[in-house]
N, C-alpha and C. Protein backbone atom coordinates (compact mmCIF):
# COMPACT_ATOMS: atom_id res chain seq x y z
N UNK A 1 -4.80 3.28 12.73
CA UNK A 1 -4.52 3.42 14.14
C UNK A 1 -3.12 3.99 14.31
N UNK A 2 -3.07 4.92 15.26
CA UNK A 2 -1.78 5.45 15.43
C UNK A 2 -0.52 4.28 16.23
N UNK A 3 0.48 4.68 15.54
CA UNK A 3 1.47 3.66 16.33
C UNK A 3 2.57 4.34 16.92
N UNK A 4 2.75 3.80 18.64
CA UNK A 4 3.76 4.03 19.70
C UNK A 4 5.36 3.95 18.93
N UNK A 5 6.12 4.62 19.39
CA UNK A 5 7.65 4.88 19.22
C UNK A 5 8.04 3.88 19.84
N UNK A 6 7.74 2.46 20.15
CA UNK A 6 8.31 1.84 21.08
C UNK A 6 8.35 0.10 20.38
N UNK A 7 9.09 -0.34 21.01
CA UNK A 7 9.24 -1.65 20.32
C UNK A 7 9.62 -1.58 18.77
N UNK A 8 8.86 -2.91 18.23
CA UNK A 8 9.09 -2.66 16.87
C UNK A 8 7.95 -2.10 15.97
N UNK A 9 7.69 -1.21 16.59
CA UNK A 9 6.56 0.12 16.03
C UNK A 9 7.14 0.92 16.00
N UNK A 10 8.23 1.49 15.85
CA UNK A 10 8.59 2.67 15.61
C UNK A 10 8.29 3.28 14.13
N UNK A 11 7.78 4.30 14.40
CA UNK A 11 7.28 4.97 12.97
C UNK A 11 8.07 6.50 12.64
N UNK A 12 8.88 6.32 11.97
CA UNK A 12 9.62 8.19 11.86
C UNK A 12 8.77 8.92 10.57
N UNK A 13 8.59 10.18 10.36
CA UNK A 13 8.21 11.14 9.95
C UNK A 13 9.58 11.96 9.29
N UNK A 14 9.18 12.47 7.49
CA UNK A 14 10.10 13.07 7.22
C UNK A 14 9.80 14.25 6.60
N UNK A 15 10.23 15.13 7.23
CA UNK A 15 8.99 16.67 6.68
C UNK A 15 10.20 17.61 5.89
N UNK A 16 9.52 17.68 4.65
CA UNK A 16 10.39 18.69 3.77
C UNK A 16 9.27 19.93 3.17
N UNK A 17 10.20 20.78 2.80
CA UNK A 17 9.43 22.04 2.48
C UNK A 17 10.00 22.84 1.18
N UNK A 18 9.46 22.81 0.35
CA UNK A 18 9.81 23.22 -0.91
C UNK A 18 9.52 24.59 -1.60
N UNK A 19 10.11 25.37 -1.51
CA UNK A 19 9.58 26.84 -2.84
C UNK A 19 9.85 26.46 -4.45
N UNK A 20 8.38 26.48 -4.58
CA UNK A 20 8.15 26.53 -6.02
C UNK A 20 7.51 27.92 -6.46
N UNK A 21 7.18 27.89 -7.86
CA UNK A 21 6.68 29.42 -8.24
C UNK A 21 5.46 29.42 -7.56
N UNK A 22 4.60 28.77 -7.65
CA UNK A 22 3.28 28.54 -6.77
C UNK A 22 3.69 29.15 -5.42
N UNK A 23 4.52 28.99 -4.74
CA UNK A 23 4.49 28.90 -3.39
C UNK A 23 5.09 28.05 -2.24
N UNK A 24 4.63 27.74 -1.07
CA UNK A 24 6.29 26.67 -0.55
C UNK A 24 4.79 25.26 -0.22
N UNK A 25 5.19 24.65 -0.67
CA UNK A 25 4.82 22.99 -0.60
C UNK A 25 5.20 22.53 0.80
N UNK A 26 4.85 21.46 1.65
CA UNK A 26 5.53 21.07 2.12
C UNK A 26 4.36 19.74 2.11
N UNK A 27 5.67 18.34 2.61
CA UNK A 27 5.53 17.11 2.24
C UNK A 27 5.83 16.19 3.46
N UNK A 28 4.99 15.54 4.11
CA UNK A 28 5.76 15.01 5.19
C UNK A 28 4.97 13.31 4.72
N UNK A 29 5.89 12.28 5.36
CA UNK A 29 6.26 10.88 4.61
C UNK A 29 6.49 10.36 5.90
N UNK A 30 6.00 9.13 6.18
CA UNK A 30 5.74 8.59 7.89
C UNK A 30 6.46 7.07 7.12
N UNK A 31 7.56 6.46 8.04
CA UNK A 31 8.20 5.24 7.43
C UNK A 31 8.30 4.28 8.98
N UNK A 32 8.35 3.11 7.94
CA UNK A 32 8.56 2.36 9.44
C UNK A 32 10.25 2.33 9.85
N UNK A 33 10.40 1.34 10.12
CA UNK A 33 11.87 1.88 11.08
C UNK A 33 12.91 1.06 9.69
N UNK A 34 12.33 0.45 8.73
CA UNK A 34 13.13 0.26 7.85
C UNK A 34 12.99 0.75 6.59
N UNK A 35 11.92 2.06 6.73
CA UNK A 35 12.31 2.67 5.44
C UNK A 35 11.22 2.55 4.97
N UNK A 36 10.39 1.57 4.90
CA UNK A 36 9.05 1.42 3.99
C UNK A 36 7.99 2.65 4.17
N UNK A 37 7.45 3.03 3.27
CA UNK A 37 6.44 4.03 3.44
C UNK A 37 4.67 3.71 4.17
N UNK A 38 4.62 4.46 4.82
CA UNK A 38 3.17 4.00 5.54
C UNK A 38 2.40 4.84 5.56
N UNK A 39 2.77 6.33 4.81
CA UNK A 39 1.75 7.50 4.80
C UNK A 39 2.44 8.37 3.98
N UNK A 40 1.49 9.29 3.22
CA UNK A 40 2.44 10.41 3.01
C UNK A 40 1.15 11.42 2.77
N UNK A 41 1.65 12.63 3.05
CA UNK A 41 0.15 14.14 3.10
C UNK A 41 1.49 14.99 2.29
N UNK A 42 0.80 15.89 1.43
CA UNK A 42 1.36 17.24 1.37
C UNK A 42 0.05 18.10 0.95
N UNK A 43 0.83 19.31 1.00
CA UNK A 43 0.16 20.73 1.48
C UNK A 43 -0.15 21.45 -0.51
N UNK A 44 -1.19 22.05 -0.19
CA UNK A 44 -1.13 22.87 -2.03
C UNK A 44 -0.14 23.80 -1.69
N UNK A 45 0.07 24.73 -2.35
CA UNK A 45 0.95 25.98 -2.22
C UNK A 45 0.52 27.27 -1.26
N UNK A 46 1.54 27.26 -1.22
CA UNK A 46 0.87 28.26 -0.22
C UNK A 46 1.57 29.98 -0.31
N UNK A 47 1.41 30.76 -0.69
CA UNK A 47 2.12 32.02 -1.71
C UNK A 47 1.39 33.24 -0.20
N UNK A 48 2.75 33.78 0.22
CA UNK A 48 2.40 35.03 1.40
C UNK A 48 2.55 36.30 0.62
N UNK A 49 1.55 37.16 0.79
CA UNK A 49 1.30 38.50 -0.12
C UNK A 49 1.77 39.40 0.64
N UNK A 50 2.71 40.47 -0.02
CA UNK A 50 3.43 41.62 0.57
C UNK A 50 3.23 42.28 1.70
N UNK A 51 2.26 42.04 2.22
CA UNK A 51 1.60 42.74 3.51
C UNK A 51 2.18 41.68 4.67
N UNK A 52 1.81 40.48 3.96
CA UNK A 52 2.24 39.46 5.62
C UNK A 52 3.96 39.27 5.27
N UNK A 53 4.51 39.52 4.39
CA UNK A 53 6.28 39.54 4.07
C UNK A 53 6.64 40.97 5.29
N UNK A 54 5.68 42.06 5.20
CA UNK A 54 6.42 42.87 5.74
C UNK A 54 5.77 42.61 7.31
N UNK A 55 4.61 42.24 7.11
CA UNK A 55 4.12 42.05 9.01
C UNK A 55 5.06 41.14 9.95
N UNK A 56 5.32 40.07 9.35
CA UNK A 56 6.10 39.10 9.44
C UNK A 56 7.84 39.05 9.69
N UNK A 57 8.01 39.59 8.35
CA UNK A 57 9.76 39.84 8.98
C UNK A 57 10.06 38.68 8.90
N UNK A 58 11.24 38.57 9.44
CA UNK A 58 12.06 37.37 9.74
C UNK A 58 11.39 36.18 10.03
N UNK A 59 10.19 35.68 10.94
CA UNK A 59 9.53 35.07 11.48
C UNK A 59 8.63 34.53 10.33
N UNK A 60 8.73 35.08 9.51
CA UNK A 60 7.52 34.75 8.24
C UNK A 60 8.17 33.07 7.86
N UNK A 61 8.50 33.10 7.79
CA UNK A 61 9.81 31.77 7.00
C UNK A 61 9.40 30.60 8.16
N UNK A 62 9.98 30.59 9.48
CA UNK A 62 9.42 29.54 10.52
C UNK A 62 7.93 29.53 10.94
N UNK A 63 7.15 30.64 10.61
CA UNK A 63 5.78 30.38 10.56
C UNK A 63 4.67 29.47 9.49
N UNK A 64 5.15 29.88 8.30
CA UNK A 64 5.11 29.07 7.04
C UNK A 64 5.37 27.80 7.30
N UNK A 65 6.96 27.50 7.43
CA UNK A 65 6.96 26.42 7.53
C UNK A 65 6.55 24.92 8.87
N UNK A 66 6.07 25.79 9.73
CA UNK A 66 6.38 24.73 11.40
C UNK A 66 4.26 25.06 11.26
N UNK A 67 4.11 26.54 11.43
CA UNK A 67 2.42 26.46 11.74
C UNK A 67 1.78 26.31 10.51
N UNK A 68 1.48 27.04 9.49
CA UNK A 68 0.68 26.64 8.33
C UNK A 68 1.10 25.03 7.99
N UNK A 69 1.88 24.63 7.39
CA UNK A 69 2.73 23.47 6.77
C UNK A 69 2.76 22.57 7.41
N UNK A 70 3.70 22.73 8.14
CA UNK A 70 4.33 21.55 9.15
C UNK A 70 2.85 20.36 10.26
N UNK A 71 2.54 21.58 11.06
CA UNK A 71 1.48 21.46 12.05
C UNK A 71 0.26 20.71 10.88
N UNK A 72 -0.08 21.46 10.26
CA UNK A 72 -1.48 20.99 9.01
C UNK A 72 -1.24 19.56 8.57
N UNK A 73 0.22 19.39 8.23
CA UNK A 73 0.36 17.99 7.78
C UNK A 73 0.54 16.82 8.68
N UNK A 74 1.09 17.36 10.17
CA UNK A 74 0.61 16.30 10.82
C UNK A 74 -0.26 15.71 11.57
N UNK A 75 -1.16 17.22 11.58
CA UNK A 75 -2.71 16.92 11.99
C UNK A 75 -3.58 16.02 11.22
N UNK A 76 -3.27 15.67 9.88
CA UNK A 76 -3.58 15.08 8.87
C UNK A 76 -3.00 13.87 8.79
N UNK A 77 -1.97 13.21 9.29
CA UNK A 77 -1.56 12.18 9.12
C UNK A 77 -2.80 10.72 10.35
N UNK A 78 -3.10 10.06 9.38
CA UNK A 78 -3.52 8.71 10.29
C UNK A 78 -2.57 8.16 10.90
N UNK A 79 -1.20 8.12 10.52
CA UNK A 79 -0.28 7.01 11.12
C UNK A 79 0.59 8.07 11.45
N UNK A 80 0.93 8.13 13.20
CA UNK A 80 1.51 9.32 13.70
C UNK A 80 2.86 8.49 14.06
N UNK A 81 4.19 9.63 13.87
CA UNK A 81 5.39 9.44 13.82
C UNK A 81 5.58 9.50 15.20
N UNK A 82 6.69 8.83 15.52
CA UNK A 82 7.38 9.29 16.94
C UNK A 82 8.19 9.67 17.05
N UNK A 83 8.85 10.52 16.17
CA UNK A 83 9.89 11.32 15.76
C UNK A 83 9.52 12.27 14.53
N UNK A 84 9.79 13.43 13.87
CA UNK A 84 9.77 13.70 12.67
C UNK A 84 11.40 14.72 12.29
N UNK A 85 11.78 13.94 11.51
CA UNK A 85 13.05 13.91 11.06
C UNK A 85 12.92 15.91 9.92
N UNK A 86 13.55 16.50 10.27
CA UNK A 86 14.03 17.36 9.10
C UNK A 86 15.21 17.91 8.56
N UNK A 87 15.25 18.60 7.98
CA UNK A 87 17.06 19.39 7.35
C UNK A 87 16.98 20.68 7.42
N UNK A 88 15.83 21.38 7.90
CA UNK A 88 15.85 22.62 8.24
C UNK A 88 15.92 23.35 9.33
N UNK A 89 16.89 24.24 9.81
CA UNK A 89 16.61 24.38 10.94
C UNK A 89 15.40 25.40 11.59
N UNK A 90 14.30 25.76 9.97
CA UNK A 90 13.25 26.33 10.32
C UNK A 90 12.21 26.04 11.23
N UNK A 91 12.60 24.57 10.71
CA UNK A 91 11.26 23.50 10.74
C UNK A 91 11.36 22.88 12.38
N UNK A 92 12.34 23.20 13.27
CA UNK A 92 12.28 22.74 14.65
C UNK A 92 11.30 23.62 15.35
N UNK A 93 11.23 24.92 14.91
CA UNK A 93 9.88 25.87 15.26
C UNK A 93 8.52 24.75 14.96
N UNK A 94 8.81 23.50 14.58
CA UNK A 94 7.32 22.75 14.46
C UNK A 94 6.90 22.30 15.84
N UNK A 95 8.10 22.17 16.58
CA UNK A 95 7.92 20.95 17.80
C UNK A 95 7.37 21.98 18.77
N UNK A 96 6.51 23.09 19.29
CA UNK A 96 5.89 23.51 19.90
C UNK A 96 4.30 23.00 19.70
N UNK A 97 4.32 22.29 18.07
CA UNK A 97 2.79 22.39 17.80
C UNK A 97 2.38 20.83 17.74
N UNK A 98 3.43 19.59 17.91
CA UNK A 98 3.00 18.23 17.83
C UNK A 98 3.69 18.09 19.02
N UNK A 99 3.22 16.69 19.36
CA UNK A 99 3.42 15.51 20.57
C UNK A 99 5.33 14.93 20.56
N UNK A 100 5.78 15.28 19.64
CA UNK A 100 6.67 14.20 19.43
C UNK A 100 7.75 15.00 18.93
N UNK A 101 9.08 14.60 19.33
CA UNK A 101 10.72 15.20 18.77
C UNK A 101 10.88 15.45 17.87
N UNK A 102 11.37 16.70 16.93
CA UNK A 102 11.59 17.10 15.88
C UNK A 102 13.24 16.82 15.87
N UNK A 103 13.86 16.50 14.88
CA UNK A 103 14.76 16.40 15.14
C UNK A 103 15.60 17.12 14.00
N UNK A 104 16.32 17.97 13.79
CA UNK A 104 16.73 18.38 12.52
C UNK A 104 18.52 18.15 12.09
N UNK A 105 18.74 17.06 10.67
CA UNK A 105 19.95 16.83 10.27
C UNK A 105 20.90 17.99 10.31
N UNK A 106 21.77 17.69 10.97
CA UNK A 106 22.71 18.95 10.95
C UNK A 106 23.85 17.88 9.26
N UNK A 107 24.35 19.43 8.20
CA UNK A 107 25.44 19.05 7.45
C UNK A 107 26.61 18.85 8.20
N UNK A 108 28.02 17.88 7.77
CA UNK A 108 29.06 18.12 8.06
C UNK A 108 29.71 19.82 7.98
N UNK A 109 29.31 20.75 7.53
CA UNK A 109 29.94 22.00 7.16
C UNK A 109 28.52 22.98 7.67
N UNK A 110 27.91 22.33 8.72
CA UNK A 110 27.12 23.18 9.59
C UNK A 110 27.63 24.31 10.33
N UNK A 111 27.62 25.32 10.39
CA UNK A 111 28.27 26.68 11.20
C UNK A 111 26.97 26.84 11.92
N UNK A 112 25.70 26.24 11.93
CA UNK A 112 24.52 26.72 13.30
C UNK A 112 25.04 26.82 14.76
N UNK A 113 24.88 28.09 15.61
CA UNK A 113 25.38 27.81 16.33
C UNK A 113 24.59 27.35 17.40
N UNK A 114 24.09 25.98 17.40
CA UNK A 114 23.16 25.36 18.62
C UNK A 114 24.22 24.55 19.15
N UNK A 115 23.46 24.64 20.43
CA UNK A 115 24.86 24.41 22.09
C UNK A 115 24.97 22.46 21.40
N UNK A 116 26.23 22.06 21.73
CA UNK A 116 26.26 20.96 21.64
C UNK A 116 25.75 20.03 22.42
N UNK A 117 24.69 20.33 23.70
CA UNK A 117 23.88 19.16 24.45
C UNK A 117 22.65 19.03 23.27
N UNK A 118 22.26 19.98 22.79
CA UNK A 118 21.16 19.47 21.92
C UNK A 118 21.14 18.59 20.79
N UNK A 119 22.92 18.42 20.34
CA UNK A 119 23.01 17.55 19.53
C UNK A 119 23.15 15.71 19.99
N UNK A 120 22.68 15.08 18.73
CA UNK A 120 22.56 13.71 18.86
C UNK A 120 23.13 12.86 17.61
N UNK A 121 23.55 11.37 17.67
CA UNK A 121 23.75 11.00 16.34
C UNK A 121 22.81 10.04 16.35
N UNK A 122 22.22 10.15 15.06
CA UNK A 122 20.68 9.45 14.74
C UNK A 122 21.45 8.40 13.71
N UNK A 123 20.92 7.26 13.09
CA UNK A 123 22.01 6.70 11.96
C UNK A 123 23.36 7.29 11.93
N UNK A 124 23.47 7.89 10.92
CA UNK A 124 24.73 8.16 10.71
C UNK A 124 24.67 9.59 10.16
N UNK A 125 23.59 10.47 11.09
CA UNK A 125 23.66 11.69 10.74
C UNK A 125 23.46 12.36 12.48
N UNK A 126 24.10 13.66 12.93
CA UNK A 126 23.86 14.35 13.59
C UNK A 126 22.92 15.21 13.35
N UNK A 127 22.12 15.02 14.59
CA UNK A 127 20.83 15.63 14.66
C UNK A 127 20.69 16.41 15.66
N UNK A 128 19.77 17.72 15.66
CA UNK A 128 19.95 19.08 16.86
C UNK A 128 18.13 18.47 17.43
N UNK A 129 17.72 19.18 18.34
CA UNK A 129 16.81 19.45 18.58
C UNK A 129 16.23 20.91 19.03
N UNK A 130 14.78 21.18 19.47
CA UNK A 130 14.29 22.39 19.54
C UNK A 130 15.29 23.19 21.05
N UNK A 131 15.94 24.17 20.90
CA UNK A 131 16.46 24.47 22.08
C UNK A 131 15.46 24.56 23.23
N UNK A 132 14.15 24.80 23.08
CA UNK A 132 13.22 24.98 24.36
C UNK A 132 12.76 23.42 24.79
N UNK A 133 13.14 22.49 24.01
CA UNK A 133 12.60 21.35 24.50
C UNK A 133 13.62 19.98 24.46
N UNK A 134 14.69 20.14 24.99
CA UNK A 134 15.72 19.61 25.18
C UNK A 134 15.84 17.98 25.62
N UNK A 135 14.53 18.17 26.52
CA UNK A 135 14.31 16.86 26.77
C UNK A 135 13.82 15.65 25.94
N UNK A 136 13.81 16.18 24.65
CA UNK A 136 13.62 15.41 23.72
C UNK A 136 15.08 14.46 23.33
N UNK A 137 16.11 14.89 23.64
CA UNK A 137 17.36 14.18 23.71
C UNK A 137 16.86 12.72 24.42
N UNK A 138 16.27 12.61 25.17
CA UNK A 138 15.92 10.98 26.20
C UNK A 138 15.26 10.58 25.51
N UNK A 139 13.99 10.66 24.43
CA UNK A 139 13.10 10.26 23.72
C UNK A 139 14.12 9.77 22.40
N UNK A 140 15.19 10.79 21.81
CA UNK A 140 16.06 10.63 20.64
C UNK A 140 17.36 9.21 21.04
N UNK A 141 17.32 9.10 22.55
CA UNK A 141 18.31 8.20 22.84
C UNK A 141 17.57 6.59 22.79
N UNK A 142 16.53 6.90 23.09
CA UNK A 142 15.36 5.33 23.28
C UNK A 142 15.04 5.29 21.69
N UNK A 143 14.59 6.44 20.53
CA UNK A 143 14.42 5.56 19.39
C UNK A 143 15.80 5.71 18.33
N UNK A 144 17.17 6.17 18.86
CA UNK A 144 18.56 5.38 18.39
C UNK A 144 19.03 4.11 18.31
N UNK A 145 18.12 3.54 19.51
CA UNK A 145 18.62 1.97 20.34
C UNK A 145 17.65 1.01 18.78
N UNK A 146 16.49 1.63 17.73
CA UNK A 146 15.76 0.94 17.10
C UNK A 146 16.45 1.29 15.52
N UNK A 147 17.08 2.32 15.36
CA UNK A 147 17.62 2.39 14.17
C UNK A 147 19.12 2.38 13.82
N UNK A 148 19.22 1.26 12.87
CA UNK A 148 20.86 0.98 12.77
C UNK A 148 22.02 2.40 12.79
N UNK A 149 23.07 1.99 13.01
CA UNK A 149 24.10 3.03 13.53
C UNK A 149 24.93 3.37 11.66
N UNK A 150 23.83 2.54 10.73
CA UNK A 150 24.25 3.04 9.60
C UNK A 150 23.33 3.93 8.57
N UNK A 151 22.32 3.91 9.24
CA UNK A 151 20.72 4.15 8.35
C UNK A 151 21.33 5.80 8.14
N UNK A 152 20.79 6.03 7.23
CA UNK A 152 20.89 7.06 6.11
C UNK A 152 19.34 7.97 6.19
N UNK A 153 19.29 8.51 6.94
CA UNK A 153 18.03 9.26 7.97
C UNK A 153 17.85 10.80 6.29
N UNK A 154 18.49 10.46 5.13
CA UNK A 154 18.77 11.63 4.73
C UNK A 154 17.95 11.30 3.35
N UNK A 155 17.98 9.78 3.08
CA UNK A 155 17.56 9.40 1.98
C UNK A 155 16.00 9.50 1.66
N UNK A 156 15.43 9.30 2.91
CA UNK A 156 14.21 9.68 3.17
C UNK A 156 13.12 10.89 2.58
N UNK A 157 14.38 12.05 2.95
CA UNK A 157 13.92 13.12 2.87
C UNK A 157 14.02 13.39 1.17
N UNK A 158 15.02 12.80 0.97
CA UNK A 158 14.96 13.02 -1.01
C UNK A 158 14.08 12.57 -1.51
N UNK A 159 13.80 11.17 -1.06
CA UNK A 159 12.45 10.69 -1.46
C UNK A 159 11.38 12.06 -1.29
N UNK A 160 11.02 12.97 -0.54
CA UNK A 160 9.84 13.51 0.10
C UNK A 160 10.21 14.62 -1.36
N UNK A 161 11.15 15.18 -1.08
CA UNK A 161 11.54 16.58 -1.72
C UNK A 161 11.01 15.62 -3.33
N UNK A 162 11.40 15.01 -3.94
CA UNK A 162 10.84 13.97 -5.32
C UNK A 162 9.50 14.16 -5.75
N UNK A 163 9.08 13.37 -4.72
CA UNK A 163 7.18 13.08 -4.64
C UNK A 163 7.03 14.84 -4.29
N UNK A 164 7.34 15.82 -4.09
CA UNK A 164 6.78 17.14 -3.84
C UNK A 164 7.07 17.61 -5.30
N UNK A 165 8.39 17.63 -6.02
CA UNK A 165 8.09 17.96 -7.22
C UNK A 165 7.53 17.51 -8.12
N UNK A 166 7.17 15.96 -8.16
CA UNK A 166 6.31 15.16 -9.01
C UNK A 166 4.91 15.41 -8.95
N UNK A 167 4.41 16.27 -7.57
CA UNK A 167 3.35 16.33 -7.22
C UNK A 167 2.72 18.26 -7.86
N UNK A 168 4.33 18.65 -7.97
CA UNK A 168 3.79 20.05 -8.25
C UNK A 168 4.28 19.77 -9.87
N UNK A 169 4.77 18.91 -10.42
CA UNK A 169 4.53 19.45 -11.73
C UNK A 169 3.32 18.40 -12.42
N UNK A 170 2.69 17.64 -11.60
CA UNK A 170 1.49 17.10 -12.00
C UNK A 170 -0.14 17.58 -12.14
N UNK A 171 0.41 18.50 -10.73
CA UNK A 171 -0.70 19.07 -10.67
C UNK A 171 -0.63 20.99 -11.60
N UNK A 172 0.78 20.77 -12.27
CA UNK A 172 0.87 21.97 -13.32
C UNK A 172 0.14 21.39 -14.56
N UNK A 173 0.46 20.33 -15.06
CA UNK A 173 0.11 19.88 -16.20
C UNK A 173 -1.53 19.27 -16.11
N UNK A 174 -2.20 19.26 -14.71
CA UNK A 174 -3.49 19.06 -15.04
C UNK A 174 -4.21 20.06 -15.25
């Protein structure tokens, strides 16, 4: 059953995206509000052939990752996030295609230049959101009030990026 962003149901989502020789992986990992794992989907490879590199352009990269990837894996998830946490700022091109705030870790030595209303501090990481959907800042302020002002929103994602290479060199060696 899917669970509400609210109370002590909060469920976050951590979507990473990987290039391997195969192709770009991507891995998304649904936790409860303390970290424990309650789902995880990833994607086979997925390899774009010279024709869609040049149809594509620039756009090839946030399409890959937000519509093939992103969107596929959370259509697939049973236990839906009310947030999904990332580190790319490809991957905010996802939040046109799910219900719920994408939120993406900005580094300390970030030069992106997104307006500073879109930024937020999530744990103890600054987080941007999709510039077209801003109002996700009120949704990012109600599930701040559920996660400590020390949580490590980053550790998550290593975990994901891990289980994606464990998963692609397992499925090399079978």
């Amino acid at each position: 059953m899917a669970q509400r962003s609210d109370g002590d149901q909060l469920n976050l989502g951590f979507l990473q995206v990987t290039l391997t020789p195969s192709g770009y992986v991507g891995g998304l990992l649904v936790t409860n509000r303390q970290g424990r794992p309650l789902e995880f989907q990833c994607t086979t490879p997925v390899q774009p052939n010279r024709t869609q590199e040049i149809l594509y352009g620039p756009t090839l990269k946030p399409f890959i990752y937000s519509e093939l990837l992103g969107k596929t894996l959370f259509e697939r998830l049973a236990v839906k996030p009310g947030v999904v946490i990332v580190q790319e700022t490809s991957l905010l091109d996802l939040r046109p295609h799910v219900p719920c705030p994408v939120a993406c870790i900005l580094q300390p030595d970030d030069t992106v230049a997104l307006a500073d209303e879109l930024r937020r501090q999530l744990g103890r990481q600054t987080v941007v959101v999709h510039a077209e959907h801003s109002d996700d800042l009120d949704a990012l302020n109600r599930v701040s009030q559920l996660i400590p002002n020390d949580a490590d929103l980053v550790e998550p994602l290593e975990r994901v990026g891990e289980a994606l290479s464990e998963t692609v060199r397992a499925g090399a060696v079978a």
